[in-house]
PDB file of N, CA and C in Angstrom:
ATOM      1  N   UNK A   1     -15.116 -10.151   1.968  1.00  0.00           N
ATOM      2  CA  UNK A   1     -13.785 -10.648   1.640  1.00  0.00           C
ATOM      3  C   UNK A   1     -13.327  -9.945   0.371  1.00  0.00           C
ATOM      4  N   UNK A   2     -11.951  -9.746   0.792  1.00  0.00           N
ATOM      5  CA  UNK A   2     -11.599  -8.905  -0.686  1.00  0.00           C
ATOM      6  C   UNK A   2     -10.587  -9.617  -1.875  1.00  0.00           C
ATOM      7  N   UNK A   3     -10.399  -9.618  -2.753  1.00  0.00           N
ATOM      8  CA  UNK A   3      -9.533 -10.307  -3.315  1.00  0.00           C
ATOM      9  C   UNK A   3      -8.680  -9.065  -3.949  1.00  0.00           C
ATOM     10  N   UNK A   4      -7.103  -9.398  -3.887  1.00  0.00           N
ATOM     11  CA  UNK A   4      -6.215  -8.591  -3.971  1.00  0.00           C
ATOM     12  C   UNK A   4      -5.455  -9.197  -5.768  1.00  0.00           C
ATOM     13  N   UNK A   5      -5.887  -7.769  -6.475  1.00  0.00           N
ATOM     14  CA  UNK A   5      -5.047  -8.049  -7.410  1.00  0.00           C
ATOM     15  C   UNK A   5      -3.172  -7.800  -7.720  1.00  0.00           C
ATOM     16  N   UNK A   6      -3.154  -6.463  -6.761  1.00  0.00           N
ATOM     17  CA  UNK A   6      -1.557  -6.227  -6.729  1.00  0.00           C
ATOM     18  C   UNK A   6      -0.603  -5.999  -5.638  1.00  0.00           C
ATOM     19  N   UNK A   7      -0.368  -6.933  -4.901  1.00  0.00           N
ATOM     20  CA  UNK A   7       0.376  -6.367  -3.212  1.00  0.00           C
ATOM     21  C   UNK A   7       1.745  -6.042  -3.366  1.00  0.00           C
ATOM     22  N   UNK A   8       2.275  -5.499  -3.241  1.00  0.00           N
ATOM     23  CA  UNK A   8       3.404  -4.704  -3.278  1.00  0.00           C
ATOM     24  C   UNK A   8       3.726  -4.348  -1.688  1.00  0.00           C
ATOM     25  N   UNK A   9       4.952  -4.663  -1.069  1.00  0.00           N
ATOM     26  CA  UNK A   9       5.770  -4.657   0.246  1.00  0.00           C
ATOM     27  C   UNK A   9       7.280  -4.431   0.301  1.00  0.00           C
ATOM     28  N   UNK A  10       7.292  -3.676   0.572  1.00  0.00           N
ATOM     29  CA  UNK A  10       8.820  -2.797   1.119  1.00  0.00           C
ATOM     30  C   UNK A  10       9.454  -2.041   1.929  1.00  0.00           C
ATOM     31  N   UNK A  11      10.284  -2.004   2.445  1.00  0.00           N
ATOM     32  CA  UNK A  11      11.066  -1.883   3.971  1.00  0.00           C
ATOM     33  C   UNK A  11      12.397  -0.458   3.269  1.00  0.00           C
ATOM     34  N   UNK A  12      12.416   0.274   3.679  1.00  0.00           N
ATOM     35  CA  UNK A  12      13.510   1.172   3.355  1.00  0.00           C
ATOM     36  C   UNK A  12      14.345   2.217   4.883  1.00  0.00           C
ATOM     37  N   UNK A  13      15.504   2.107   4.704  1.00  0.00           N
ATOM     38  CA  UNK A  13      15.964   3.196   6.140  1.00  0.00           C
ATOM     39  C   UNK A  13      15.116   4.868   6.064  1.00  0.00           C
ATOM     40  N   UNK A  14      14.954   4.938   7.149  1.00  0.00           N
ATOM     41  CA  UNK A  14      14.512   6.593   7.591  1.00  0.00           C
ATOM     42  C   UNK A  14      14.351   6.744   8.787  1.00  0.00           C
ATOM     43  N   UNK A  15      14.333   8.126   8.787  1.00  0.00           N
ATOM     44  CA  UNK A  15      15.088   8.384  10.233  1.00  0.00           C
ATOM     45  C   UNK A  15      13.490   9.326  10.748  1.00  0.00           C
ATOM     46  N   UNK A  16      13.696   9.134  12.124  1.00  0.00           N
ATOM     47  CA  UNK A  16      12.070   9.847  12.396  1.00  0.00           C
ATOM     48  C   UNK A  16      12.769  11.306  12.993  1.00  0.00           C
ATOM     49  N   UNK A  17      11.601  12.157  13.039  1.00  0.00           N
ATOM     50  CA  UNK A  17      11.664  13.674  13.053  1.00  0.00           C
ATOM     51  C   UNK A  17      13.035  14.118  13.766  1.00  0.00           C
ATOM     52  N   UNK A  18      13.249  13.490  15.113  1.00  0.00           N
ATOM     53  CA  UNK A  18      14.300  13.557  16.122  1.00  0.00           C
ATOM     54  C   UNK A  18      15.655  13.639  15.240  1.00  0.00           C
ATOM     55  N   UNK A  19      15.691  12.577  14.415  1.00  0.00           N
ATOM     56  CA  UNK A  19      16.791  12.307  13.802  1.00  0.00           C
ATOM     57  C   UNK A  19      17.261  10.514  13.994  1.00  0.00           C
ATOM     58  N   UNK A  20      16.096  10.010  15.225  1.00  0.00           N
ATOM     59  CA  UNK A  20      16.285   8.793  15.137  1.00  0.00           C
ATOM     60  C   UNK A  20      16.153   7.591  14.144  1.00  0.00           C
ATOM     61  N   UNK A  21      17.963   6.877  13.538  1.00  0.00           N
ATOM     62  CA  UNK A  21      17.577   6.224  12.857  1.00  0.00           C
ATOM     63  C   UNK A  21      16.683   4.865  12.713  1.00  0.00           C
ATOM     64  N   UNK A  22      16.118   4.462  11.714  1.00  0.00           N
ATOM     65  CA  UNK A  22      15.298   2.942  12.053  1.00  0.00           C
ATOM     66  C   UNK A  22      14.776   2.509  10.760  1.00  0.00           C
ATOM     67  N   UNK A  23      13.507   1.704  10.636  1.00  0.00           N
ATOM     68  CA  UNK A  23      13.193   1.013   9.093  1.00  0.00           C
ATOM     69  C   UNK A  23      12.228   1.545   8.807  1.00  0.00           C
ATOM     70  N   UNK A  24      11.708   1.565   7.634  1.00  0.00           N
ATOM     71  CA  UNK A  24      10.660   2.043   7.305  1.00  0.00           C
ATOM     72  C   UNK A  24       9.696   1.003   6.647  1.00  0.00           C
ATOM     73  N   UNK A  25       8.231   0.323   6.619  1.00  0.00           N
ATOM     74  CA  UNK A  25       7.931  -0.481   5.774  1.00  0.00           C
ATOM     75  C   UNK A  25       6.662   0.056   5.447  1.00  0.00           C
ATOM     76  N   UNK A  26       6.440  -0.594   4.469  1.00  0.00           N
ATOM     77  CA  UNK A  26       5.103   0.104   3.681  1.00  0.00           C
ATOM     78  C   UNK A  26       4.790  -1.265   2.923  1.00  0.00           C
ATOM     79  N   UNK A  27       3.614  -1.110   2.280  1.00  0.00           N
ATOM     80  CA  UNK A  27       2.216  -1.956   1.279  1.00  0.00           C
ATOM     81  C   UNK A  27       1.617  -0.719   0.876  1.00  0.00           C
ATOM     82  N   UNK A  28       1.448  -1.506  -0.628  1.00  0.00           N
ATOM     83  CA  UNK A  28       0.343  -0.854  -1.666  1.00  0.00           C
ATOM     84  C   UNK A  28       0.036  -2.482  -2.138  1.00  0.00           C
ATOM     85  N   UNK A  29      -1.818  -2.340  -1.779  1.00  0.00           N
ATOM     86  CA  UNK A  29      -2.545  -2.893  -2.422  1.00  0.00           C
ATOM     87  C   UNK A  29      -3.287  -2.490  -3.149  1.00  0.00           C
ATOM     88  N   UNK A  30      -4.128  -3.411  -3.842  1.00  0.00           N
ATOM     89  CA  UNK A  30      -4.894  -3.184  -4.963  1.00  0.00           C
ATOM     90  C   UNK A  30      -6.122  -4.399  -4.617  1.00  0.00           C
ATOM     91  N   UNK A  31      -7.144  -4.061  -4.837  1.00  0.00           N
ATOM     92  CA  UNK A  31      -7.592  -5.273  -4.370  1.00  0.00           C
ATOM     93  C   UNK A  31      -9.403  -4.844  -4.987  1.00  0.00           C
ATOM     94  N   UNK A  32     -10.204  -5.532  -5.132  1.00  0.00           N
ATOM     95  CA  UNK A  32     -11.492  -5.733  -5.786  1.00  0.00           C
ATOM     96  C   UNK A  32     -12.412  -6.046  -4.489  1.00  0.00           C
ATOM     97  N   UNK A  33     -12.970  -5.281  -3.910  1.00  0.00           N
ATOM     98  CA  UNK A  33     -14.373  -5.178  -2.594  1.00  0.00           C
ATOM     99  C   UNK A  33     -15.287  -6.233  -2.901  1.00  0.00           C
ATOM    100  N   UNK A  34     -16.398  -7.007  -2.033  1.00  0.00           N
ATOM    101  CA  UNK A  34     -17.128  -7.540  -2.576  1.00  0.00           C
ATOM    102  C   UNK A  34     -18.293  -7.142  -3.587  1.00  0.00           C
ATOM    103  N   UNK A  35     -18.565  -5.525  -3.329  1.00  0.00           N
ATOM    104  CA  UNK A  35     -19.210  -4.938  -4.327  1.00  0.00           C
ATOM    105  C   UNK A  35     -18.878  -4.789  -5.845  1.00  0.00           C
ATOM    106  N   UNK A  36     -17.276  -5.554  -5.958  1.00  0.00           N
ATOM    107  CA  UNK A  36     -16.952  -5.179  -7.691  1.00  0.00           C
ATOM    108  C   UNK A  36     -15.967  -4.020  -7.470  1.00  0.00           C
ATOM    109  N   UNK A  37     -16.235  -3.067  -6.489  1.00  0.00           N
ATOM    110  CA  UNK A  37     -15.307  -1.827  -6.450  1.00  0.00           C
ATOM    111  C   UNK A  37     -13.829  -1.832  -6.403  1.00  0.00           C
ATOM    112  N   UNK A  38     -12.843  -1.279  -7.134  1.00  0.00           N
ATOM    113  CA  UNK A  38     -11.560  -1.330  -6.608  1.00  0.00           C
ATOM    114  C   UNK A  38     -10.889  -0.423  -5.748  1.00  0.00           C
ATOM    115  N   UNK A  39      -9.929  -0.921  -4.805  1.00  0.00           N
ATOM    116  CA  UNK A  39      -9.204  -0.097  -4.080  1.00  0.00           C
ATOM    117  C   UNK A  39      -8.032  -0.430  -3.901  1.00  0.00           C
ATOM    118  N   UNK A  40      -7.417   0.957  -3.687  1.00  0.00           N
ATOM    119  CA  UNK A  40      -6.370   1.236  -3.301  1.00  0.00           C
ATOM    120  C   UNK A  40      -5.478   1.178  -1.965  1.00  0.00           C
ATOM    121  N   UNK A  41      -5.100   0.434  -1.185  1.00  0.00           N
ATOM    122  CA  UNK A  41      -4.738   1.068  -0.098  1.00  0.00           C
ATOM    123  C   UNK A  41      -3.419   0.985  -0.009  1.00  0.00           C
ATOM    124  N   UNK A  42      -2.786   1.950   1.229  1.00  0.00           N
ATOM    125  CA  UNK A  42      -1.881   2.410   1.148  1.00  0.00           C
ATOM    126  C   UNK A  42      -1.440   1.983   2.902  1.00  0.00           C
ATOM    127  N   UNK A  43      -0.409   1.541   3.565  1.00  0.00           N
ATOM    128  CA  UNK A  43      -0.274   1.158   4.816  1.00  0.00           C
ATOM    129  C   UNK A  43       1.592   2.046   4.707  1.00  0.00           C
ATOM    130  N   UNK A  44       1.462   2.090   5.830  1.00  0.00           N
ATOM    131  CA  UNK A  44       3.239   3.067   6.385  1.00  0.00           C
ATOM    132  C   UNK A  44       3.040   2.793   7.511  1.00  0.00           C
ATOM    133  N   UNK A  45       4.526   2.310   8.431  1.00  0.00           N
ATOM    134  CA  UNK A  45       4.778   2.582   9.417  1.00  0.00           C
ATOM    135  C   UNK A  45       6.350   1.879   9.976  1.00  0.00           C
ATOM    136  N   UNK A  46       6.737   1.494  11.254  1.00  0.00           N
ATOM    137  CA  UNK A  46       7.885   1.598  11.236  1.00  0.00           C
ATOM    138  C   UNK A  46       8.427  -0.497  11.055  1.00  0.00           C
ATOM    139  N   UNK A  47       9.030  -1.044  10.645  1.00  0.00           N
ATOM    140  CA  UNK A  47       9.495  -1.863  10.129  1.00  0.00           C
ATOM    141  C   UNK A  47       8.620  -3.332  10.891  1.00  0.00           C
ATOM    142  N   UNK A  48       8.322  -4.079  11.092  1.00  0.00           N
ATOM    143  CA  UNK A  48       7.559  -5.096  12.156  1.00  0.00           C
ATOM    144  C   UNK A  48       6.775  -4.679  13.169  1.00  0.00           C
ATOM    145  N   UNK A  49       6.349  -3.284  12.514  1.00  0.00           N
ATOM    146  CA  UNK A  49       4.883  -2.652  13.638  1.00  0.00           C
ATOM    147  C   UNK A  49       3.913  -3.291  13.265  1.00  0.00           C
ATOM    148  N   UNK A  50       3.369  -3.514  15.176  1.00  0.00           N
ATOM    149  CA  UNK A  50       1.641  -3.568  14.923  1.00  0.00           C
ATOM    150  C   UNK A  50       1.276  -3.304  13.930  1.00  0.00           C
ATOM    151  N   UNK A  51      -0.146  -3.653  13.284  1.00  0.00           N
ATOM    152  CA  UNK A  51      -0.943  -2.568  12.629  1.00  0.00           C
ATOM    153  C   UNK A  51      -1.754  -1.787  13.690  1.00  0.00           C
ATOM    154  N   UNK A  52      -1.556  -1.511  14.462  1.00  0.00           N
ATOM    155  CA  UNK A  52      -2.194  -0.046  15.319  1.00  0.00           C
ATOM    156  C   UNK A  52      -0.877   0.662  15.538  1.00  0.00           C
ATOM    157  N   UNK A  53      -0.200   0.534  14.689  1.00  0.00           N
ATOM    158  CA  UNK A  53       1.233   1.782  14.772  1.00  0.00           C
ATOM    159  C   UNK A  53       1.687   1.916  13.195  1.00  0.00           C
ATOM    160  N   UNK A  54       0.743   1.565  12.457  1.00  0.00           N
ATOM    161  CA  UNK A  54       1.279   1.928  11.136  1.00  0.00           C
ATOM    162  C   UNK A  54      -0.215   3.170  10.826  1.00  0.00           C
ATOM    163  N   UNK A  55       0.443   3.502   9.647  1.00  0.00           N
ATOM    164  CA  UNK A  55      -0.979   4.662   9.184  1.00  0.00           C
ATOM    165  C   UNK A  55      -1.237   4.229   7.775  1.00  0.00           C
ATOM    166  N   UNK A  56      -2.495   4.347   7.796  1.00  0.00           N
ATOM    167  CA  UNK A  56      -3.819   3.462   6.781  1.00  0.00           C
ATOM    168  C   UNK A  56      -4.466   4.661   5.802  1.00  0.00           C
ATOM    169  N   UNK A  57      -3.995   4.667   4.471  1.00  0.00           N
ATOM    170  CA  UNK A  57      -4.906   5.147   3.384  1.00  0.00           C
ATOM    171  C   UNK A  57      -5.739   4.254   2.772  1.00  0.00           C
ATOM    172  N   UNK A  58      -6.637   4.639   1.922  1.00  0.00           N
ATOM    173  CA  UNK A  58      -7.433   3.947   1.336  1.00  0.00           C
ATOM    174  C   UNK A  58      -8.183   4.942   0.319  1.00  0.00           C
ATOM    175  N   UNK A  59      -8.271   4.590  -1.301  1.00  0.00           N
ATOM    176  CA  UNK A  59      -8.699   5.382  -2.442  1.00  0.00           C
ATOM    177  C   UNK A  59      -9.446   4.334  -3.166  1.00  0.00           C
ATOM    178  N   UNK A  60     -10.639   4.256  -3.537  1.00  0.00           N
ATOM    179  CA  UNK A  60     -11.446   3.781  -4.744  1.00  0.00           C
ATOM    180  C   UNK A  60     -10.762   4.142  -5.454  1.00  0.00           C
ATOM    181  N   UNK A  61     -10.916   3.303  -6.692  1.00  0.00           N
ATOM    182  CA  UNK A  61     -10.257   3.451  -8.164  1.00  0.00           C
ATOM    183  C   UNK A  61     -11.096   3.243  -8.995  1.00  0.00           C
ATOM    184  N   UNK A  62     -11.500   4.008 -10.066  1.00  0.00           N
ATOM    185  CA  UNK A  62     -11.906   3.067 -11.248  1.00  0.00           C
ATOM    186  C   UNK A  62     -11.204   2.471 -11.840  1.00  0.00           C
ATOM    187  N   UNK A  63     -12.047   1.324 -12.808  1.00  0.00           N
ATOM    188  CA  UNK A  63     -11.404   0.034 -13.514  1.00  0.00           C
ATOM    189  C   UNK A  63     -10.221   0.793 -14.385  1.00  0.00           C
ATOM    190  N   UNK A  64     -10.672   1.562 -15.200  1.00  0.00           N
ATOM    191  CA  UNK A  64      -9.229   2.649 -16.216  1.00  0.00           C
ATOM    192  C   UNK A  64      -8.255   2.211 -15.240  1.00  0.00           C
ATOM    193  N   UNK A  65      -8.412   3.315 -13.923  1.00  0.00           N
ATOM    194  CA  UNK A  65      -6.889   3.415 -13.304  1.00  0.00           C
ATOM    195  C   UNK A  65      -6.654   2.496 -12.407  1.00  0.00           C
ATOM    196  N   UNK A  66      -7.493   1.325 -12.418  1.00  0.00           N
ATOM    197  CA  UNK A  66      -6.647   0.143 -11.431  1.00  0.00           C
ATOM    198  C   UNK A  66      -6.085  -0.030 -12.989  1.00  0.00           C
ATOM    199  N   UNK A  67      -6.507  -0.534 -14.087  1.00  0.00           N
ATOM    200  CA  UNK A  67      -5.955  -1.292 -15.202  1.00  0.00           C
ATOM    201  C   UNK A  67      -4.443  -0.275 -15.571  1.00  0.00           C
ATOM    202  N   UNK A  68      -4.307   0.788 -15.507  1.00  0.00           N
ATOM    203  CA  UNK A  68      -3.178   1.861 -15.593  1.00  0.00           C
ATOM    204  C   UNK A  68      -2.189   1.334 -15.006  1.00  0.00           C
ATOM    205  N   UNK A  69      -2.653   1.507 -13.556  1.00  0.00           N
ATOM    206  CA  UNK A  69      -1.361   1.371 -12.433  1.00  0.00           C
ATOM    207  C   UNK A  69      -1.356   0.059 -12.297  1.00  0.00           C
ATOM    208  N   UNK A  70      -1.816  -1.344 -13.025  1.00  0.00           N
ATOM    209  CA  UNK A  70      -1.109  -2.672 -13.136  1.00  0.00           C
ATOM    210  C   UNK A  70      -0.307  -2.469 -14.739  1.00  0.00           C
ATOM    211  N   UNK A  71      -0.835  -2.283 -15.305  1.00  0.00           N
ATOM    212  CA  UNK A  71       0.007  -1.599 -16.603  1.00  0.00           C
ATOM    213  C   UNK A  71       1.202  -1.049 -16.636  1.00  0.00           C
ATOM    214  N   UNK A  72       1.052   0.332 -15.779  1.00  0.00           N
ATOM    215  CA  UNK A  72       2.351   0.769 -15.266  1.00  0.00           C
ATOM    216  C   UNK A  72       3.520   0.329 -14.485  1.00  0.00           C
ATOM    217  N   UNK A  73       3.444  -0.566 -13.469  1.00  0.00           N
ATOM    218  CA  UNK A  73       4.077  -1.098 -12.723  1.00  0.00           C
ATOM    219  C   UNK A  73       4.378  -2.619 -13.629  1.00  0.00           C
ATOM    220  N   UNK A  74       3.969  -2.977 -14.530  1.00  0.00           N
ATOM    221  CA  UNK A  74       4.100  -4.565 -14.892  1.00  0.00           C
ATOM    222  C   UNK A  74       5.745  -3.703 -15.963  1.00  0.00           C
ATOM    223  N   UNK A  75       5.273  -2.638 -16.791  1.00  0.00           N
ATOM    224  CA  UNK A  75       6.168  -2.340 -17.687  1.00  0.00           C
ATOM    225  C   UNK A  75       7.743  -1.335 -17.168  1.00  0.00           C
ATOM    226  N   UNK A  76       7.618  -1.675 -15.821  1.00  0.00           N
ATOM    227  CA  UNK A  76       8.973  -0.861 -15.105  1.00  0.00           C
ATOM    228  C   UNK A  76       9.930  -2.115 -14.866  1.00  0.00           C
TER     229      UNK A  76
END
């Protein structure tokens, strides 16, 4: 089980390769593994998709740059 320190969710217009318009939504989490480890992940895809139609990153962080990028984002 993971516990999430920063979820972040947002929906923006874009148009796919064709030129077809539609939504775009995305997540950035932040979140602490049961090992202590932090991660990053990153989710995209098109507005109330499945998750087997969105596309899935995922980056370890160290503590510095999880503590950065809550730092950074608290002071915008």
């Amino acid at each position: 089980m993971s516990d999430d320190l920063l979820s972040i969710h947002e929906s923006w217009p874009g148009t796919t390769i064709d030129g077809t318009p539609g939504l775009v939504s995305g997540s950035l989490t932040v979140s602490r593994a049961a090992g202590g480890e932090f991660l990053l992940n990153l989710a995209v895809g098109p507005d109330g998709a499945a998750p087997e139609e969105c596309d899935y990153v995922e980056f370890p962080l160290s503590a510095d740059h999880a503590k950065a990028l809550r730092d950074a984002l608290a002071s915008s």
